[in-house]
Protein backbone atom coordinates (compact mmCIF):
# COMPACT_ATOMS: atom_id res chain seq x y z
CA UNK A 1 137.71 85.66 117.60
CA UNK A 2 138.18 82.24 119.56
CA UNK A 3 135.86 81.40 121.97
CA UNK A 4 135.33 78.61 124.98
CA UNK A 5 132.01 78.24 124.67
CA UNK A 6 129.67 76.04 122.90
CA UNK A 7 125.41 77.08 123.40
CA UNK A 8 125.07 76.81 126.93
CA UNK A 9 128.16 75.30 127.77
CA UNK A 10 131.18 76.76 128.90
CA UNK A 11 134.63 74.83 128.67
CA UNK A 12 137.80 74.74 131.14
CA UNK A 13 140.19 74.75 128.32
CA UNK A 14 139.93 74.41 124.33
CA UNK A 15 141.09 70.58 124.09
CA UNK A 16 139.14 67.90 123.40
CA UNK A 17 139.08 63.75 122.94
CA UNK A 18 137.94 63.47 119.09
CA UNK A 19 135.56 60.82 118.84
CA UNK A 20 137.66 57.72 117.79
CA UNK A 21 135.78 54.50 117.61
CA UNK A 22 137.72 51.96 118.94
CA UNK A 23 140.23 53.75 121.37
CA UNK A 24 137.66 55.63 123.28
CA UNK A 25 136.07 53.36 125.68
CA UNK A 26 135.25 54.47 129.06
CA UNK A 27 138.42 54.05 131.11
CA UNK A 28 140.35 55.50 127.99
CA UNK A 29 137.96 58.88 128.13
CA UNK A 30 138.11 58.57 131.78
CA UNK A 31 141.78 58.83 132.39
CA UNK A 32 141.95 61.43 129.22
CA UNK A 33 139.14 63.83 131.63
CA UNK A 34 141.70 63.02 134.51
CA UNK A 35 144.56 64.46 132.52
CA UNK A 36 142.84 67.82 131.49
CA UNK A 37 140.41 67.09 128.18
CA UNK A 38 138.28 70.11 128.33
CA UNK A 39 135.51 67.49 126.80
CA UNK A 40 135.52 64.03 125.30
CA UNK A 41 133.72 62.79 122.55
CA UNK A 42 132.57 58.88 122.39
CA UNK A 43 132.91 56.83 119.32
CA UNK A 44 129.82 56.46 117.18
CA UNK A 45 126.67 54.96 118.56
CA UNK A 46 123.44 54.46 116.20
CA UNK A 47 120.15 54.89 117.80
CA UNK A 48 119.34 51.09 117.86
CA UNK A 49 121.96 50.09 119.86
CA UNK A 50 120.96 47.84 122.71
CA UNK A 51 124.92 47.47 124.13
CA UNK A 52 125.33 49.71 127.80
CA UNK A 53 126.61 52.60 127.09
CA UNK A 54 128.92 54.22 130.27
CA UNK A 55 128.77 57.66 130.53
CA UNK A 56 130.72 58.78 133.99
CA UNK A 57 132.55 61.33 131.88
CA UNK A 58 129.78 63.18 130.66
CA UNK A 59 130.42 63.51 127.33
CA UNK A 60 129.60 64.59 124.01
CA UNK A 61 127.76 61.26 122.56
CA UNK A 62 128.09 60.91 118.84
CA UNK A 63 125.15 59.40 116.78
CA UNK A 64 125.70 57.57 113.23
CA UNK A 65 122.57 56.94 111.70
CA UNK A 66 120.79 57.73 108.43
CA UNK A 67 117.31 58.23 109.39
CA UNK A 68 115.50 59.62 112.67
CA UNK A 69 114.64 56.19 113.35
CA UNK A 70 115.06 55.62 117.70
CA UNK A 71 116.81 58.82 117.45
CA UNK A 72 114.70 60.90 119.44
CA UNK A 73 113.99 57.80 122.26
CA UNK A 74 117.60 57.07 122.34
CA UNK A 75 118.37 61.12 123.30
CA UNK A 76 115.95 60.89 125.63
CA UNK A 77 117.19 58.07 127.28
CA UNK A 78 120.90 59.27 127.82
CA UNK A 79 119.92 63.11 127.97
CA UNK A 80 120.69 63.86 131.28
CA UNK A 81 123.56 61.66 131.17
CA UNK A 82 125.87 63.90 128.42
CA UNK A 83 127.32 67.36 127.68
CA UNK A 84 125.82 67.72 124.26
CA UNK A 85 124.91 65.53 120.79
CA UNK A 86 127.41 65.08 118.33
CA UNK A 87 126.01 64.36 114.42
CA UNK A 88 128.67 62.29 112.44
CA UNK A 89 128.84 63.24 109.08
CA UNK A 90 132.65 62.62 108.85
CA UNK A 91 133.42 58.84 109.61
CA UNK A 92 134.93 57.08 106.11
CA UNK A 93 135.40 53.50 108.01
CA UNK A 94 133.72 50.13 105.70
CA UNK A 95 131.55 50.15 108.61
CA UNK A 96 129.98 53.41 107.96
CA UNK A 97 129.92 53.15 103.87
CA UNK A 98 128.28 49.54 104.64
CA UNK A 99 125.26 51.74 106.91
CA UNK A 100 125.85 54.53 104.56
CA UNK A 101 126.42 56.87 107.58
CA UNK A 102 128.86 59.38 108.55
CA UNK A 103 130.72 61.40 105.59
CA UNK A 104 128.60 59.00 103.26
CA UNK A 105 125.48 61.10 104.28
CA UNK A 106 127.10 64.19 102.89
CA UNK A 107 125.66 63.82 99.75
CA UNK A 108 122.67 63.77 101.06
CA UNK A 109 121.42 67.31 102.71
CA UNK A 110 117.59 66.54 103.02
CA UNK A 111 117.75 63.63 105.01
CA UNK A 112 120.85 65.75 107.40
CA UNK A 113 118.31 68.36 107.70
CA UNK A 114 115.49 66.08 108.72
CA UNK A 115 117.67 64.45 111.66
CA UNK A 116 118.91 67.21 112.67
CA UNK A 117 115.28 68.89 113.15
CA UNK A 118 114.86 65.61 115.49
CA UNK A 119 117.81 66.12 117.73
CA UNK A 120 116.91 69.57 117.60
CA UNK A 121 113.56 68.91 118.97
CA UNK A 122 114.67 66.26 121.44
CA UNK A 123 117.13 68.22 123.65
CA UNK A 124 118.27 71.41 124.88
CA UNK A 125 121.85 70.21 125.13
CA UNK A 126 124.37 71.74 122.80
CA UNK A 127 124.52 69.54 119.02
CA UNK A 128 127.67 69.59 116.89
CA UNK A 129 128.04 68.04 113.60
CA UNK A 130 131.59 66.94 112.23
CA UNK A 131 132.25 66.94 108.73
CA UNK A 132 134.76 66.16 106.26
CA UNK A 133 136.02 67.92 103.34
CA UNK A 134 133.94 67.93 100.03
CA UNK A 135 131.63 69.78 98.25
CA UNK A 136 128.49 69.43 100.12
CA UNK A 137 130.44 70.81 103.25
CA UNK A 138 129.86 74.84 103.20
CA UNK A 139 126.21 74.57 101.82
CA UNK A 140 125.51 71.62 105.07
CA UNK A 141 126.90 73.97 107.21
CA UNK A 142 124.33 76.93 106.11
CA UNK A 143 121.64 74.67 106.55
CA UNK A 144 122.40 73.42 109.72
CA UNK A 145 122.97 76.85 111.37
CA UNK A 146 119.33 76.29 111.95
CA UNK A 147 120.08 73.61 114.77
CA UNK A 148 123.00 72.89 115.55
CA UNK A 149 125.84 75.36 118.32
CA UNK A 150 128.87 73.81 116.83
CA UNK A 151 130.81 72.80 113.51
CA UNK A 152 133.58 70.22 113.65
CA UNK A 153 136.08 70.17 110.72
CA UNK A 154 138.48 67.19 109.52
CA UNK A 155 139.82 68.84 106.18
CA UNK A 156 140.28 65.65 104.69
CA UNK A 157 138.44 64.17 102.38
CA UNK A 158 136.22 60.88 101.79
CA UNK A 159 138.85 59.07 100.33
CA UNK A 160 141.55 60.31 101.82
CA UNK A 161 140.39 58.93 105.14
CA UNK A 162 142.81 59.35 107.81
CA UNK A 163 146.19 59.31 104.99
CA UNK A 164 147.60 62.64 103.37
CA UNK A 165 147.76 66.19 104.34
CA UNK A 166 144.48 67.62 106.26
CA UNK A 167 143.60 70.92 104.24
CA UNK A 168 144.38 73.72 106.36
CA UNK A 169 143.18 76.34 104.21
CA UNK A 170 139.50 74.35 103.37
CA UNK A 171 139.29 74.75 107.55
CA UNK A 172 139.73 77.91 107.76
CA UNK A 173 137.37 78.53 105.21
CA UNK A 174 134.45 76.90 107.26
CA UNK A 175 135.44 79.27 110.18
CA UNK A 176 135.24 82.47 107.72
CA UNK A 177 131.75 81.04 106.74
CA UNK A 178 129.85 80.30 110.27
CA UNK A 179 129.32 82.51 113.09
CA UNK A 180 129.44 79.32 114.79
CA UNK A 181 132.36 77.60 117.05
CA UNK A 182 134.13 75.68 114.96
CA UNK A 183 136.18 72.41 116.22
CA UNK A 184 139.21 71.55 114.29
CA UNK A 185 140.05 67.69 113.65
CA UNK A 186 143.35 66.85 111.84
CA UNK A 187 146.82 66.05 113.10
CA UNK A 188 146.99 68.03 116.21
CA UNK A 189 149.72 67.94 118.15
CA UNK A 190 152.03 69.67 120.49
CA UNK A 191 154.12 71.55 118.06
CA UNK A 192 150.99 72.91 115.96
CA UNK A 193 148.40 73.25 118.58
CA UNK A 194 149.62 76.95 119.32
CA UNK A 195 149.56 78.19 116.22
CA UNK A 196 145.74 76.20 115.67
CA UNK A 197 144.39 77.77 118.87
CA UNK A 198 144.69 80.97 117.02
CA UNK A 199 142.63 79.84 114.06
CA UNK A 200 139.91 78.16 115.36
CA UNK A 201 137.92 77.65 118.55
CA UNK A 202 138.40 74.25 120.17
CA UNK A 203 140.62 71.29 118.94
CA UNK A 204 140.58 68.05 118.74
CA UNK A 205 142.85 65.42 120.33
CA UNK A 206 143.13 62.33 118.07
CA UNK A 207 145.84 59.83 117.30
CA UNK A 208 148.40 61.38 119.52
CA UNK A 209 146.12 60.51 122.46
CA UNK A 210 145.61 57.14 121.66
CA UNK A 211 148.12 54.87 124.12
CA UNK A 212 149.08 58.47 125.67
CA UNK A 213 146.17 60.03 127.84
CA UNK A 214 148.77 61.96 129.60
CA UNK A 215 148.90 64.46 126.28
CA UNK A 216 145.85 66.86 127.11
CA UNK A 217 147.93 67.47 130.76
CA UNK A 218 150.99 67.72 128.44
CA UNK A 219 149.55 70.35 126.45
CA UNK A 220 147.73 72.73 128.96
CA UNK A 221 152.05 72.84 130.60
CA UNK A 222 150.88 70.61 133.88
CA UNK A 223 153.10 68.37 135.56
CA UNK A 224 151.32 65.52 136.37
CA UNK A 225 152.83 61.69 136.61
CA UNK A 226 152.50 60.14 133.53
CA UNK A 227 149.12 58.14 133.16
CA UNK A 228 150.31 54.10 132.89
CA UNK A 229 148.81 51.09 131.22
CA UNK A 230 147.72 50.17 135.03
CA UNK A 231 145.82 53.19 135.41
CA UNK A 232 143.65 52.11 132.44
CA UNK A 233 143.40 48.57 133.49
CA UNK A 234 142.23 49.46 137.03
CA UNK A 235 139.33 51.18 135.31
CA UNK A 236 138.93 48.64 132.71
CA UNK A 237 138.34 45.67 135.46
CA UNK A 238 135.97 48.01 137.17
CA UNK A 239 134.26 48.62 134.06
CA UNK A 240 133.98 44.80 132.80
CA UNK A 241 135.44 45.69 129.85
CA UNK A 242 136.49 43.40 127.42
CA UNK A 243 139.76 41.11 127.10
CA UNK A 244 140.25 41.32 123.22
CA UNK A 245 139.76 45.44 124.13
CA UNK A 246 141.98 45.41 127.46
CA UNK A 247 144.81 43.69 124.54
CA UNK A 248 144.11 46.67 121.88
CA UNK A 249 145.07 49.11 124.61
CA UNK A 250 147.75 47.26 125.96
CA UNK A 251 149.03 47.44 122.21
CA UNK A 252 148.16 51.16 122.25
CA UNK A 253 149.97 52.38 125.65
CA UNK A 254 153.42 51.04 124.74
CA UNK A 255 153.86 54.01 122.54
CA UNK A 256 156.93 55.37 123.35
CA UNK A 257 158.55 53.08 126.36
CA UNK A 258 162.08 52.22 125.94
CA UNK A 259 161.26 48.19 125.43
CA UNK A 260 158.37 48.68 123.35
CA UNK A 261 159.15 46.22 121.09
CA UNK A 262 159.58 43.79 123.86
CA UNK A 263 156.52 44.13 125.54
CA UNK A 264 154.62 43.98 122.02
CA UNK A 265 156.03 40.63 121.32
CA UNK A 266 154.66 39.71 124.68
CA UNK A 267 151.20 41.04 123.76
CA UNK A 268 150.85 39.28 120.57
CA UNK A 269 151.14 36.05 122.05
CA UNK A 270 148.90 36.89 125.54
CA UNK A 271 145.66 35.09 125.99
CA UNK A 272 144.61 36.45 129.30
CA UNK A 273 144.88 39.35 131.69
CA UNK A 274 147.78 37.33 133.36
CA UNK A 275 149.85 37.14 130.37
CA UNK A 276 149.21 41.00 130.15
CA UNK A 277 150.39 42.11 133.41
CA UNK A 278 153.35 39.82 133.25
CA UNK A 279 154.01 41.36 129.61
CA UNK A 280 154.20 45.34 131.61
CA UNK A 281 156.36 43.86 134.14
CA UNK A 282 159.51 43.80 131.69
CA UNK A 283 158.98 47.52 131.68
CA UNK A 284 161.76 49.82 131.84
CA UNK A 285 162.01 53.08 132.99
């Protein structure tokens, strides 16, 4: 049975932002909320970080770490300021076998458990962990019934990273094994979500949100106009956010326009917001 709930927290629909690193800055997850995400994840943030974090959206915050170092001062600090804790235990990036974080803690359960037992004790917000496929998965899962209100699942494994086939069957194994809500992570999209909402309790929106924040409105069957390159950088200028990031999702949100190719050329050569905008102005309808 499928539920739309998560501890405390109650959820207007069962789709939500998976937590990609570098697409999900805060005018990204802004316009996604805008469109219909029923929650949106951040990208990974260890406890040390000094950077500002932006949190309008309430989110789910992820944490990448491998020790309860700052972890408990760092939930304090941005508490009141999310939905619930995410625990990554799925990320296979060189940045996270460099830290040796995210599915590179998977092999070791002790040192899950004793972060976990931190979070635990630092909030009374929701905590999820997301995991990948190996086989460390089920018996992490049993443990951290003890703590956590949520399992997230992205059947593939370490080094399959994002490539290949997600396992389907390995998913719905975790759900069979937890009385828990579990989250399913792996190639989404609006010809399988139907079938997905039936197996598992919430999903997550990945790569077919990236350049497209319009999907989540998309797949809850609400006409709404199409969310624009514009609309980001609006929120992006208001936000200070980067150039060389304000470029990557310039990239990202010519998915799908008729001169795609056109405007990309543009991009590539662009060294300032200027060049951007004049880049979207050869768009066609």
């Amino acid at each position: 049975m499928q539920v739309n709930k998560i501890g405390n927290l109650n959820f207007k629909n069962r789709f939500f932002l998976a937590p990609m690193l570098e697409p999900n800055d805060i005018a990204f997850r802004i316009l996604c909320k805008k469109s219909g995400s029923g929650l949106n994840f951040t990208g990974m943030y260890s406890p040390r970080t000094k950077e500002k974090i932006f949190l309008e959206d309430k989110p789910a915050i992820q944490i990448m770490c491998n020790s309860t170092d700052f972890v408990k001062e760092f939930i304090k600090k941005y508490d009141s300021q999310v939905s619930l804790w995410d625990l990554n235990l799925g990320c296979p990036s060189p940045i996270a076998k460099r830290n040796e974080v995210g599915v590179f803690l998977q092999d070791k359960p002790e040192k899950i458990e004793e972060i976990l037992k931190i979070m635990r004790l630092s909030t009374e917000k929701p905590i999820t962990i997301k995991l990948r496929k190996s086989s460390n998965t089920l018996p992490i899962i049993k443990m951290a019934e003890k703590y956590v209100d949520a399992i997230c699942i992205h059947p593939r494994t370490k080094d399959q990273g994002y490539s290949g086939k997600p396992d389907l069957e390995f998913a719905e194994l975790v759900k069979k094994s937890t009385k828990l809500p579990v989250i399913y992570s792996g190639n989404v999209n609006k010809v399988n979500c139907k079938e997905l909402l039936k197996k598992f309790d919430f999903l997550m929106i990945g790569r077919e949100a990236i350049g497209n924040p319009s999907i989540f409105s998309e797949l809850l069957g609400k006409t709404k106009q199409k969310i624009t390159f514009f609309d980001y950088l609006k929120l992006a200028e208001k936000y200070g956010i980067k150039y060389a990031q304000i470029k990557f999702q310039a990239m990202n949100f010519t998915k799908g326009l008729k001169n795609a190719k056109e405007i990309r050329e543009k991009l590539v050569s662009a060294k300032n917001l200027n060049d951007i905008k004049e880049a979207y102005k050869t768009l066609k309808n």
